[in-house]
Protein backbone atom coordinates (compact mmCIF):
# COMPACT_ATOMS: atom_id res chain seq x y z
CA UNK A 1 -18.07 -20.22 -136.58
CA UNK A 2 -16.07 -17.47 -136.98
CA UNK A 3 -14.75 -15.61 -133.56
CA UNK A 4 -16.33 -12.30 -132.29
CA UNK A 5 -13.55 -10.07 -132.70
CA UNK A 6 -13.95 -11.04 -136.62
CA UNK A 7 -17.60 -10.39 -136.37
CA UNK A 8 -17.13 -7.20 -135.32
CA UNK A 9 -14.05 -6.18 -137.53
CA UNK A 10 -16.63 -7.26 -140.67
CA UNK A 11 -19.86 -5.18 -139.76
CA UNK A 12 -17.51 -2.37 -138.34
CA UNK A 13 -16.08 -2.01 -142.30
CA UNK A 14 -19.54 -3.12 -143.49
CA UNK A 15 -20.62 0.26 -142.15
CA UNK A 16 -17.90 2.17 -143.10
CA UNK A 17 -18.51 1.12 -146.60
CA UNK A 18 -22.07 2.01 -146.50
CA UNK A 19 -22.42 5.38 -145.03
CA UNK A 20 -20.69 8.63 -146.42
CA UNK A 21 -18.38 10.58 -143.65
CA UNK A 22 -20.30 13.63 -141.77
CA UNK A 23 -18.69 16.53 -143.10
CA UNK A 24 -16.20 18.54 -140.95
CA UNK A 25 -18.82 20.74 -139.51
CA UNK A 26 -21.06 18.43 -138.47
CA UNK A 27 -21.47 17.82 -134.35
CA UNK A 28 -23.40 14.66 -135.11
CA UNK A 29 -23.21 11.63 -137.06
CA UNK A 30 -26.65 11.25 -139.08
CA UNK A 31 -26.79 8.47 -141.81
CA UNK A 32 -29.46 9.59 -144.26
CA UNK A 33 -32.15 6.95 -143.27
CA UNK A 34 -32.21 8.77 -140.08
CA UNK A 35 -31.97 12.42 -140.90
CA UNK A 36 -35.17 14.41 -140.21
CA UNK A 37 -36.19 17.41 -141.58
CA UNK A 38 -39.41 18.44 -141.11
CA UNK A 39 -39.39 21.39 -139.58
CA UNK A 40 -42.67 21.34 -137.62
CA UNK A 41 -41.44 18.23 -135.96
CA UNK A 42 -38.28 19.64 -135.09
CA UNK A 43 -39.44 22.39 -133.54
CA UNK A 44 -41.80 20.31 -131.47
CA UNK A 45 -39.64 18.40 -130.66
CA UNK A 46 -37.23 21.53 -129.45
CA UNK A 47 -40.10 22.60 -127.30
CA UNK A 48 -41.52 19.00 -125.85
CA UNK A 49 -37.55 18.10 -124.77
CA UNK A 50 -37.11 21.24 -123.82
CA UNK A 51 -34.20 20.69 -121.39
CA UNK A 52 -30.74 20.71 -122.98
CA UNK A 53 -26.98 20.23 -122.88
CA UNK A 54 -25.03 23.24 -123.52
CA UNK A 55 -21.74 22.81 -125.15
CA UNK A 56 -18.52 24.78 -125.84
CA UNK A 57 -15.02 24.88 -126.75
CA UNK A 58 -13.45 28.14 -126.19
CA UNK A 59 -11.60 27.97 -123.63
CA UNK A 60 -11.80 23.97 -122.88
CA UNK A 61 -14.76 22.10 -123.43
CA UNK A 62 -17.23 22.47 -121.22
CA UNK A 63 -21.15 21.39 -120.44
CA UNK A 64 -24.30 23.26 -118.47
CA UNK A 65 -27.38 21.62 -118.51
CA UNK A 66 -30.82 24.29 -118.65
CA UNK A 67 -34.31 24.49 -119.56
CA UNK A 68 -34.87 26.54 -123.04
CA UNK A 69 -37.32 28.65 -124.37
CA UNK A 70 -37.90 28.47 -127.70
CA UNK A 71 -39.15 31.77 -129.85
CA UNK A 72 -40.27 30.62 -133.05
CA UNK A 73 -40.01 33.02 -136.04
CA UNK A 74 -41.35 32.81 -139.62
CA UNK A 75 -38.37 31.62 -141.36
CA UNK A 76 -35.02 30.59 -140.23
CA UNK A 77 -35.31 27.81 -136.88
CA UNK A 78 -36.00 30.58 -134.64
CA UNK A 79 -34.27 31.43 -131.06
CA UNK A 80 -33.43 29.65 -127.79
CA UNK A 81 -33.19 31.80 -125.04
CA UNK A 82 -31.64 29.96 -121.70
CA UNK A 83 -30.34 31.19 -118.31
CA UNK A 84 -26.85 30.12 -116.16
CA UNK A 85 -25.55 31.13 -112.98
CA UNK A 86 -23.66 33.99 -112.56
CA UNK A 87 -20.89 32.26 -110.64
CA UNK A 88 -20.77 29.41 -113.61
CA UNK A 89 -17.41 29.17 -115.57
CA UNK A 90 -19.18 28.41 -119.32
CA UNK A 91 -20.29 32.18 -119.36
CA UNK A 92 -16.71 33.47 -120.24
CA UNK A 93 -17.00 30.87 -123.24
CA UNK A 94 -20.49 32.72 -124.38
CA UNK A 95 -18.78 35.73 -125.72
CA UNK A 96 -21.12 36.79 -128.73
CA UNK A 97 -18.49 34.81 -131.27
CA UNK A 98 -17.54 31.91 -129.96
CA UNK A 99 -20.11 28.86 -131.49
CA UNK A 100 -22.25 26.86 -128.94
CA UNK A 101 -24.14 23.38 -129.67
CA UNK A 102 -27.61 22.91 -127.75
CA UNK A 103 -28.30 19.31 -127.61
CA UNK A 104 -31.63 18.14 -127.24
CA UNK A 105 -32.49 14.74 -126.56
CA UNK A 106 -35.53 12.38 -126.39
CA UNK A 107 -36.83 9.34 -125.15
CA UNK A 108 -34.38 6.19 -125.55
CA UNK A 109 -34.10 3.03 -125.07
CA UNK A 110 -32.41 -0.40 -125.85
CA UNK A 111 -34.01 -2.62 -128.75
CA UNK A 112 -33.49 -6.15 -128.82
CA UNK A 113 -33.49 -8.45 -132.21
CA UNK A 114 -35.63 -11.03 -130.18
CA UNK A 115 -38.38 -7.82 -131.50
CA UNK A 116 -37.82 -8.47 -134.81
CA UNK A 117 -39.51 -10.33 -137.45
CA UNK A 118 -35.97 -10.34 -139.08
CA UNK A 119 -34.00 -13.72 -138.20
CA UNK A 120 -30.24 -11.84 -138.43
CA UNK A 121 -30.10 -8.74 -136.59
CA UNK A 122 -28.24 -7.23 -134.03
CA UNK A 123 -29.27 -5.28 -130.77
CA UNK A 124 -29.07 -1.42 -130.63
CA UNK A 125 -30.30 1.73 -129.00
CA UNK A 126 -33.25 3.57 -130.59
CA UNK A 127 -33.73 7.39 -129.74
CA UNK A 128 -34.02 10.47 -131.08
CA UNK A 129 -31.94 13.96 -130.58
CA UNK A 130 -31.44 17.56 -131.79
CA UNK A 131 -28.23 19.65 -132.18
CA UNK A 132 -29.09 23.48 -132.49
CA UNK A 133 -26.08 25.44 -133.39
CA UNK A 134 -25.42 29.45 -133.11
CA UNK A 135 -23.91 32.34 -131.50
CA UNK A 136 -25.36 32.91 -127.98
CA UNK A 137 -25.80 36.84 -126.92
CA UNK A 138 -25.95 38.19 -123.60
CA UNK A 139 -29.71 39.71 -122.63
CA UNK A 140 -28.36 43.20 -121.04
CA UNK A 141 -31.94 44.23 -121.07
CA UNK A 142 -33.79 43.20 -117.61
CA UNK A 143 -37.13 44.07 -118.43
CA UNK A 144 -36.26 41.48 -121.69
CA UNK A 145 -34.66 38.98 -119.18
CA UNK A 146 -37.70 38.94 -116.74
CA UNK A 147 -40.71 38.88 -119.40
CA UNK A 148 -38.41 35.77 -120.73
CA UNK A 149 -37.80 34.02 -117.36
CA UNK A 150 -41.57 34.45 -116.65
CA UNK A 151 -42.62 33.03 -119.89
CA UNK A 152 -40.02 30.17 -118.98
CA UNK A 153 -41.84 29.49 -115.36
CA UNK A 154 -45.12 29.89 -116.77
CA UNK A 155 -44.76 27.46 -119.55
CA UNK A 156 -43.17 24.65 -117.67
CA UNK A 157 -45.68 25.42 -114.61
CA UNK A 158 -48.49 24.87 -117.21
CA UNK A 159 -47.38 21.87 -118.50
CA UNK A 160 -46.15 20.11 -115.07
CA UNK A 161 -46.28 21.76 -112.10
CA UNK A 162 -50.11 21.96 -111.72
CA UNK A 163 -51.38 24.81 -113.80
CA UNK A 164 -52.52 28.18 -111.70
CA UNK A 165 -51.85 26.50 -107.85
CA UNK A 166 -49.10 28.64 -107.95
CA UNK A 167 -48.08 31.79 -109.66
CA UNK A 168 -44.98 33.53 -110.65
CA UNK A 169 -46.30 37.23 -110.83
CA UNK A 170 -47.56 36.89 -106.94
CA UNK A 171 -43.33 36.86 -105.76
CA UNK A 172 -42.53 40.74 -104.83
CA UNK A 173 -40.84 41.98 -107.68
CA UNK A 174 -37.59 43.25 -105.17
CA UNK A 175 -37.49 39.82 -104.76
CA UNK A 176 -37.36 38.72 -108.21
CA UNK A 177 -34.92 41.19 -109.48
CA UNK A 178 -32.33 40.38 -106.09
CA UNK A 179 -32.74 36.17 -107.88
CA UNK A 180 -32.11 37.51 -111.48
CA UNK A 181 -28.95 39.20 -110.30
CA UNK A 182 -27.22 35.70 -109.52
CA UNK A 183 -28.19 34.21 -112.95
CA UNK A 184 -27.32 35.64 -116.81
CA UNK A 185 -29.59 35.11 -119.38
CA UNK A 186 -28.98 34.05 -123.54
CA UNK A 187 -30.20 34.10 -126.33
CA UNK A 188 -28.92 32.41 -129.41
CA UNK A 189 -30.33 32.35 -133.54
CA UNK A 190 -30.39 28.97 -134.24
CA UNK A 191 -27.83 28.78 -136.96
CA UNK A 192 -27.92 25.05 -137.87
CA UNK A 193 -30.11 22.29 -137.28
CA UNK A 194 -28.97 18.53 -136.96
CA UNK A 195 -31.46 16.33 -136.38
CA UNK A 196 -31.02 12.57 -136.11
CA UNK A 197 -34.59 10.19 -135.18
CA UNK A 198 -32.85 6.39 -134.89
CA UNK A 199 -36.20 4.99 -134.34
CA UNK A 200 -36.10 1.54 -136.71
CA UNK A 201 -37.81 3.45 -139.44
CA UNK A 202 -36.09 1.77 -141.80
CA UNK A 203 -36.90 -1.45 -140.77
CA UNK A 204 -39.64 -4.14 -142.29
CA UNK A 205 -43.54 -3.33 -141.24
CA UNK A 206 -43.13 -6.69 -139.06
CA UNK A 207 -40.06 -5.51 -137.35
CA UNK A 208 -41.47 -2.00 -136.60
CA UNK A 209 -44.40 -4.12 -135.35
CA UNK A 210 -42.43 -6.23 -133.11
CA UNK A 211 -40.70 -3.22 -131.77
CA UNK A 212 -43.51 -1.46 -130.86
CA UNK A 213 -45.50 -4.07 -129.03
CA UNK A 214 -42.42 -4.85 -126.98
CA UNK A 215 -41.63 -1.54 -126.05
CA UNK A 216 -45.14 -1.18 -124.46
CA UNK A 217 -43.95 -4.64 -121.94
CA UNK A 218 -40.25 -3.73 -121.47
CA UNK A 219 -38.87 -2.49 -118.97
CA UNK A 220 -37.74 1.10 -118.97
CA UNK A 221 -34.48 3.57 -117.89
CA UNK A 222 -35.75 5.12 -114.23
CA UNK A 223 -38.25 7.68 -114.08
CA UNK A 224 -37.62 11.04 -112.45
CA UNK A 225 -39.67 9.90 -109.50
CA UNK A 226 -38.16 6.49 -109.00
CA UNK A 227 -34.58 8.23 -108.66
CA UNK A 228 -35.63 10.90 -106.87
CA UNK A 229 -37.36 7.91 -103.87
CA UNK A 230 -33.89 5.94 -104.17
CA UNK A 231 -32.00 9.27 -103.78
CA UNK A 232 -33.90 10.19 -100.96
CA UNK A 233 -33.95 6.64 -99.08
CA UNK A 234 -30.00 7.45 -98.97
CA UNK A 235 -30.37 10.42 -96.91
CA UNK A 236 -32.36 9.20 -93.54
C-alpha cells in the first residue's frame, strides 16, 4: 500500500496535469467543469448572497465585509453600490483607480465519498462563489447616497426583517443625514466576472444522487441564530 505522503504527491501532479493555469489576472482558480456563465444566474446569485468581502491592495491588503446593492443594466454585469465607515482605513485604498475584488459567496459544505455511487473518490468541499471586479467611485451626491441606502434597507427589510413592521422613511430625516455623515458610500461597474459553482456537477447521475439525499440528513456549518444563542450564553 503505498504511504500517504505518495498519495498525495500523485493526485497533487495528477491535477496539475489536468487543468490549464488561471491566467495572471485571474483572482480565482476556476477549472472549466466549474466555470459558470449564465448571466441570469450570476446575477441572482449577486443579489440572493448579497453580503460580500471587499478586497484591496493599494496600500496593503486589506478586507471590509458589507451588504451590496446591485443595479442591473442592459448590457455589461451592471453596478454594486456598498457603504463603509467613515473612520475605516480601506477607504484611502478606494481612490477611483485603484482595482477592488467583491467576493460573493454561497452556501457550502463538506461532501463525503461515503455519498457516492463511485467506489474511489476522495472527500471535498462543494460551494459556490462570485468575484466581481472594477473601479469603485465615491457617491459625492447625498440625495444619490440616501435614495441608495434606502433602497438597501428596504430590500433587505423585505426579504428578512418582517416586511412593513418597520419603516425606514418614518426616521426624521436630520436624523438620517447626522448617520450618513459617519459612513461613505460606492459604487463600482462591474468590470469582470469570475464565477466558480463546485457543486459535483460533473459527477455520475448516481453520485449527484447520493449527494443530494445526504445533504438533506447531514449535519450543517452553524446558523446565524445558533451562534448568535452561543455568543450570547457567554455574556451573562
Amino acid at each position: 500500500m503505498p504511504k500517504r505522503r505518495d498519495l498525495l504527491k500523485a493526485m497533487t501532479v495528477a491535477s496539475v496535469a489536468a487543468e490549464p493555469l488561471p491566467a495572471a489576472r485571474d483572482t480565482i482558480y476556476i477549472p472549466e467543469r466549474h466555470a459558470e456563465r449564465d448571466r441570469s444566474r450570476i446575477l441572482d446569485f449577486l443579489e440572493a448572497y448579497s453580503f460580500a468581502m471587499l478586497i484591496t491592495a493599494n496600500g496593503g491588503i486589506r478586507t471590509t465585509n458589507v451588504p451590496t446593492l446591485l443595479y442591473r443594466s442592459d448590457t455589461g454585469w451592471g453596478t454594486l453600490w456598498w457603504h463603509i465607515a467613515k473612520s475605516n482605513p480601506q477607504n484611502a485604498a478606494f481612490d477611483g483607480v485603484s482595482e477592488c475584488v467583491a467576493v460573493f459567496h454561497g452556501p457550502h459544505g463538506y461532501i463525503s465519498p461515503n455519498w457516492y455511487d463511485t467506489a474511489n473518490a476522495v472527500p471535498t468541499w462543494n460551494f459556490a462563489v462570485v468575484h466581481a471586479s472594477g473601479i469603485p467611485r465615491r457617491v459625492d451626491d447625498d440625495a444619490a447616497f440616501a435614495a441608495s441606502l434606502e433602497r438597501l434597507i428596504r430590500q433587505n427589510e423585505a426579504n428578512y426583517g418582517g416586511g412593513d413592521k418597520w419603516s425606514y422613511s418614518k426616521l426624521p430625516e436630520s436624523y438620517l443625514k447626522g448617520m450618513r455623515q459617519g459612513i461613505v458610500a460606492y459604487e463600482m461597474k462591474i468590470d469582470r466576472i469570475e464565477a466558480k459553482f463546485k457543486l459535483g456537477q460533473e459527477r455520475s447521475a448516481a453520485d449527484r444522487a447520493g449527494v443530494l439525499r445526504n445533504l438533506k440528513q447531514a449535519r450543517q456549518p452553524k446558523s446565524l441564530l445558533e451562534l448568535t444563542e452561543e455568543y450570547y450564553a457567554l455574556l451573562k
